[in-house]
Protein backbone atom coordinates (compact mmCIF):
# COMPACT_ATOMS: atom_id res chain seq x y z
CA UNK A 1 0.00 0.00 0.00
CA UNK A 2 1.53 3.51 -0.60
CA UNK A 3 0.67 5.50 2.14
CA UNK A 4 0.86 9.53 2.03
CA UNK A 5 2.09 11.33 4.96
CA UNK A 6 1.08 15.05 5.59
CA UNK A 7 3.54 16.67 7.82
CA UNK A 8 5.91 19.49 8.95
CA UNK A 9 8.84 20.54 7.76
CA UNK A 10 10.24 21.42 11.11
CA UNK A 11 9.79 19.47 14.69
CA UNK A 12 7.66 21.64 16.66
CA UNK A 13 8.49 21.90 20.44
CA UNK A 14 7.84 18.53 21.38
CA UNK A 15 9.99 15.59 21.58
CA UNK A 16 6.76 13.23 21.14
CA UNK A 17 6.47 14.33 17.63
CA UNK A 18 9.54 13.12 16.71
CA UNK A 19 9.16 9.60 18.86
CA UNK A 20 5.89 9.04 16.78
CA UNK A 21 6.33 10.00 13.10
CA UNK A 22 10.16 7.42 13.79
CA UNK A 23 7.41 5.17 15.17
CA UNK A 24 4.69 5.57 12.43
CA UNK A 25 7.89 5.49 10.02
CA UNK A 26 9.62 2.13 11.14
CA UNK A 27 6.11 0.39 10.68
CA UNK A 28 5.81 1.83 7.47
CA UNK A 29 8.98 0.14 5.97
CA UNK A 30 8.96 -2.72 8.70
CA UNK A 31 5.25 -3.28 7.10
CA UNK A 32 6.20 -3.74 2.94
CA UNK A 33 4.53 0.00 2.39
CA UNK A 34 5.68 2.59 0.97
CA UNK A 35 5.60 6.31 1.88
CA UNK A 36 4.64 9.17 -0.27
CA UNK A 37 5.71 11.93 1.10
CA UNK A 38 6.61 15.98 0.64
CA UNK A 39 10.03 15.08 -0.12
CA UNK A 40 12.16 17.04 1.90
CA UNK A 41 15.06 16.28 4.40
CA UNK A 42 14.24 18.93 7.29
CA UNK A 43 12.38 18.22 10.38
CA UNK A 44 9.68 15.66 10.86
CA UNK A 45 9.34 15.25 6.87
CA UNK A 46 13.32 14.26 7.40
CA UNK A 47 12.53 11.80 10.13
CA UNK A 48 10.13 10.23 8.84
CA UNK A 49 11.83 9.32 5.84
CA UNK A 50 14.70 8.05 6.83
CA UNK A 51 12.83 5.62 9.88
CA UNK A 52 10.85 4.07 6.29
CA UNK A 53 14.37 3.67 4.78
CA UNK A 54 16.19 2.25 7.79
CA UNK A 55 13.33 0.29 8.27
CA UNK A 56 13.66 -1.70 4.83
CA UNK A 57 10.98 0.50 3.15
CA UNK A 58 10.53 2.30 0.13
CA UNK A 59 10.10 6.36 0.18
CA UNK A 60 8.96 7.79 -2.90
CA UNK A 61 9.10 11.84 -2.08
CA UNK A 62 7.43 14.54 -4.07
CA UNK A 63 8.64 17.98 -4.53
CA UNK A 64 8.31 21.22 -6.02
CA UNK A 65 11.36 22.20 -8.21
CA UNK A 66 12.20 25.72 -6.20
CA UNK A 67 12.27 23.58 -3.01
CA UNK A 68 14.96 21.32 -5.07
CA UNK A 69 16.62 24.75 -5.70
CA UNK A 70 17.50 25.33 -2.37
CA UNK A 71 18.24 22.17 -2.00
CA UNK A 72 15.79 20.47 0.34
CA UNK A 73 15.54 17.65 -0.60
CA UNK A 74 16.16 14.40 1.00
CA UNK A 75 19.06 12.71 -0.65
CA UNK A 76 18.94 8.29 -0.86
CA UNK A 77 15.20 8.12 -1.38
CA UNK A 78 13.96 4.83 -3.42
CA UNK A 79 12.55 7.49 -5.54
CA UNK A 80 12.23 11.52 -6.02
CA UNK A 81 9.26 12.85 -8.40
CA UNK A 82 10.29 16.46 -9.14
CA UNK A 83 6.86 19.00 -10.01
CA UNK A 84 7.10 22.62 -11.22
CA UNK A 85 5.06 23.76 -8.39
CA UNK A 86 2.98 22.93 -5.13
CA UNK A 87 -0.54 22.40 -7.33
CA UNK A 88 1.28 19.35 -9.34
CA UNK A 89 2.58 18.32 -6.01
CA UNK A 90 -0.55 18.05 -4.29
CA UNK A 91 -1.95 16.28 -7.39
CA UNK A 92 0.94 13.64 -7.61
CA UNK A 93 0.65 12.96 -4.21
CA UNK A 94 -2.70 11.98 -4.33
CA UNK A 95 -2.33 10.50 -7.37
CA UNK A 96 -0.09 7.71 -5.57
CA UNK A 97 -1.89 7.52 -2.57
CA UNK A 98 -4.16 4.47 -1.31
CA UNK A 99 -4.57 5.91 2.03
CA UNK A 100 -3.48 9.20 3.72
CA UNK A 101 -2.62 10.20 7.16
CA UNK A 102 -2.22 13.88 8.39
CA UNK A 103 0.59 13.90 10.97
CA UNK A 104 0.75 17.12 13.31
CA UNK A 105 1.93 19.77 11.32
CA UNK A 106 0.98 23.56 9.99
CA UNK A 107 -1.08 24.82 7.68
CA UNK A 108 0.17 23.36 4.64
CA UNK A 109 0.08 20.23 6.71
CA UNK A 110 -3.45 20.71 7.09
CA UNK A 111 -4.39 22.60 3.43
CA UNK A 112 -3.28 18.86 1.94
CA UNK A 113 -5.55 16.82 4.25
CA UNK A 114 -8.67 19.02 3.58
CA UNK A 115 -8.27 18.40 -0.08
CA UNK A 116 -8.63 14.62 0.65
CA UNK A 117 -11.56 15.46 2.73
CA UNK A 118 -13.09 17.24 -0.18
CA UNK A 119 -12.61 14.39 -2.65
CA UNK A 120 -13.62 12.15 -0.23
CA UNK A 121 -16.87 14.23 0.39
CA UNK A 122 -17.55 14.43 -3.46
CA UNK A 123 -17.07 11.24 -4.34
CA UNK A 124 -13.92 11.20 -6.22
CA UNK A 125 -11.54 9.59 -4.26
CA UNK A 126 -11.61 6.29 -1.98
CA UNK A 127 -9.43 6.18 0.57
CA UNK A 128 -9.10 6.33 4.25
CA UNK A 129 -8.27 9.64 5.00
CA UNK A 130 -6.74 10.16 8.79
CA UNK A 131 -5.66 12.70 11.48
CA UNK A 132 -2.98 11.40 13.60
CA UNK A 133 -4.56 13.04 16.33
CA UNK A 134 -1.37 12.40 18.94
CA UNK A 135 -2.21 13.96 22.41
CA UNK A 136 -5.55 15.61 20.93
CA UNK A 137 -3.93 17.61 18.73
CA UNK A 138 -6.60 17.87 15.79
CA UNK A 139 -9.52 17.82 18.33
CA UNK A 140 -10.46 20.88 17.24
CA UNK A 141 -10.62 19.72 13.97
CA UNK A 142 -12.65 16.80 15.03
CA UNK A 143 -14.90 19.57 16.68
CA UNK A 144 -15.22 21.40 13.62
CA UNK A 145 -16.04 18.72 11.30
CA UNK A 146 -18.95 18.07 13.97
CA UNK A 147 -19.86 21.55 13.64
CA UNK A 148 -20.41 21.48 10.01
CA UNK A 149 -22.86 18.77 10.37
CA UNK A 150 -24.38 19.99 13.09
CA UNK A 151 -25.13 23.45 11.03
CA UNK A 152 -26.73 21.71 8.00
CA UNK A 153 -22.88 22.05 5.79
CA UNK A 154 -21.80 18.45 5.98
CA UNK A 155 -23.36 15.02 6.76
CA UNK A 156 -22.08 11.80 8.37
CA UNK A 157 -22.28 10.48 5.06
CA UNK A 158 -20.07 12.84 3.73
CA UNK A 159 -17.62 12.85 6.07
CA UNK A 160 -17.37 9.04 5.52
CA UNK A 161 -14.07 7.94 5.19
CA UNK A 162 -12.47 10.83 7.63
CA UNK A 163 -10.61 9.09 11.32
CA UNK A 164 -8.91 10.49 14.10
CA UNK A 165 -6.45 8.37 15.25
CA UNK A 166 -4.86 8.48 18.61
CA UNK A 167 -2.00 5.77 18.40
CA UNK A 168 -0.27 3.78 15.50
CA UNK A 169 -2.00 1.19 16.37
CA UNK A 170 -5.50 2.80 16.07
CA UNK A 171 -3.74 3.80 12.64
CA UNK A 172 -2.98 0.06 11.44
CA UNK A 173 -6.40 -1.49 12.65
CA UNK A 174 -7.69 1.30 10.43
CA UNK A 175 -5.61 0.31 7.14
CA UNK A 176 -6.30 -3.17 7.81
């Protein structure tokens, strides 16, 4: 299964993060699946990929070219796809995906998750879509997605497809 990982390009303030996405990485690889990924060698994006490849596991990372201008890159991956912008990235990356996690992360972290949700919501994609929601950080996205059904914008049936994951293993009973 290739699995695409939403995520930061930095490490936030807490040493959990890293713990987790090495965790969530090492079963990746340790698993047979591969990562799709951002692409990039800094921060949790970094970590990640390199737990998948000391696991055993393939990495297949997807970047825009003026990120490969300045060089950000992670260098060893099984494979690097090269776009000419973020749109074609976003696109690719989907593109490869059979299921998609959003670890913590910022806004472009959660920009790519909400355009699975979208898909999801309109029928044109098929695919678990999931918030690593380590130590409750996307309740309030969990909230909000309530909210919109609650308000008449949403449904249940529309948000089909969407988790919140609190563990790894919460994450592999779910891409069973």
């Amino acid at each position: 299964m290739n699995i695409t990982v939403y995520l930061a390009s930095s490490t936030g303030n807490d040493p959990k993060f890293g713990s987790a996405v090495k965790e969530l990485g090492t079963w990746i690889g340790a698993s047979g699946n591969t990562l799709i990924y951002g692409g990039s060698k800094t921060g949790l994006m970094g970590e990640l990929a390199q737990s998948v490849l000391q696991a055993g596991g393939k990495v297949i990372g997807v970047e825009p070219q003026f990120f490969v201008d300045e060089e950000y890159q992670y260098e060893g991956l099984t494979q690097l796809i090269v776009t000419k912008d973020m749109a074609e990235r976003k696109t690719k990356m989907i593109e490869l995906g059979d299921a998609f996690i959003a670890f913590p992360g910022g806004v472009g972290t959660l920009e790519e998750i909400s355009e699975i949700m979208s898909k999801l919501s309109l029928g044109h994609l098929q695919a678990p879509c999931i918030y690593y929601n380590l130590d409750g950080y996307y309740d309030d996205v969990k909230h909000f997605l309530q909210q919109m059904i609650l308000k008449g914008f949403s449904s249940a049936e529309k948000q089909q497809g969407v988790y919140f994951a609190q563990s790894l293993e919460n994450i592999k009973e779910l891409l069973k």
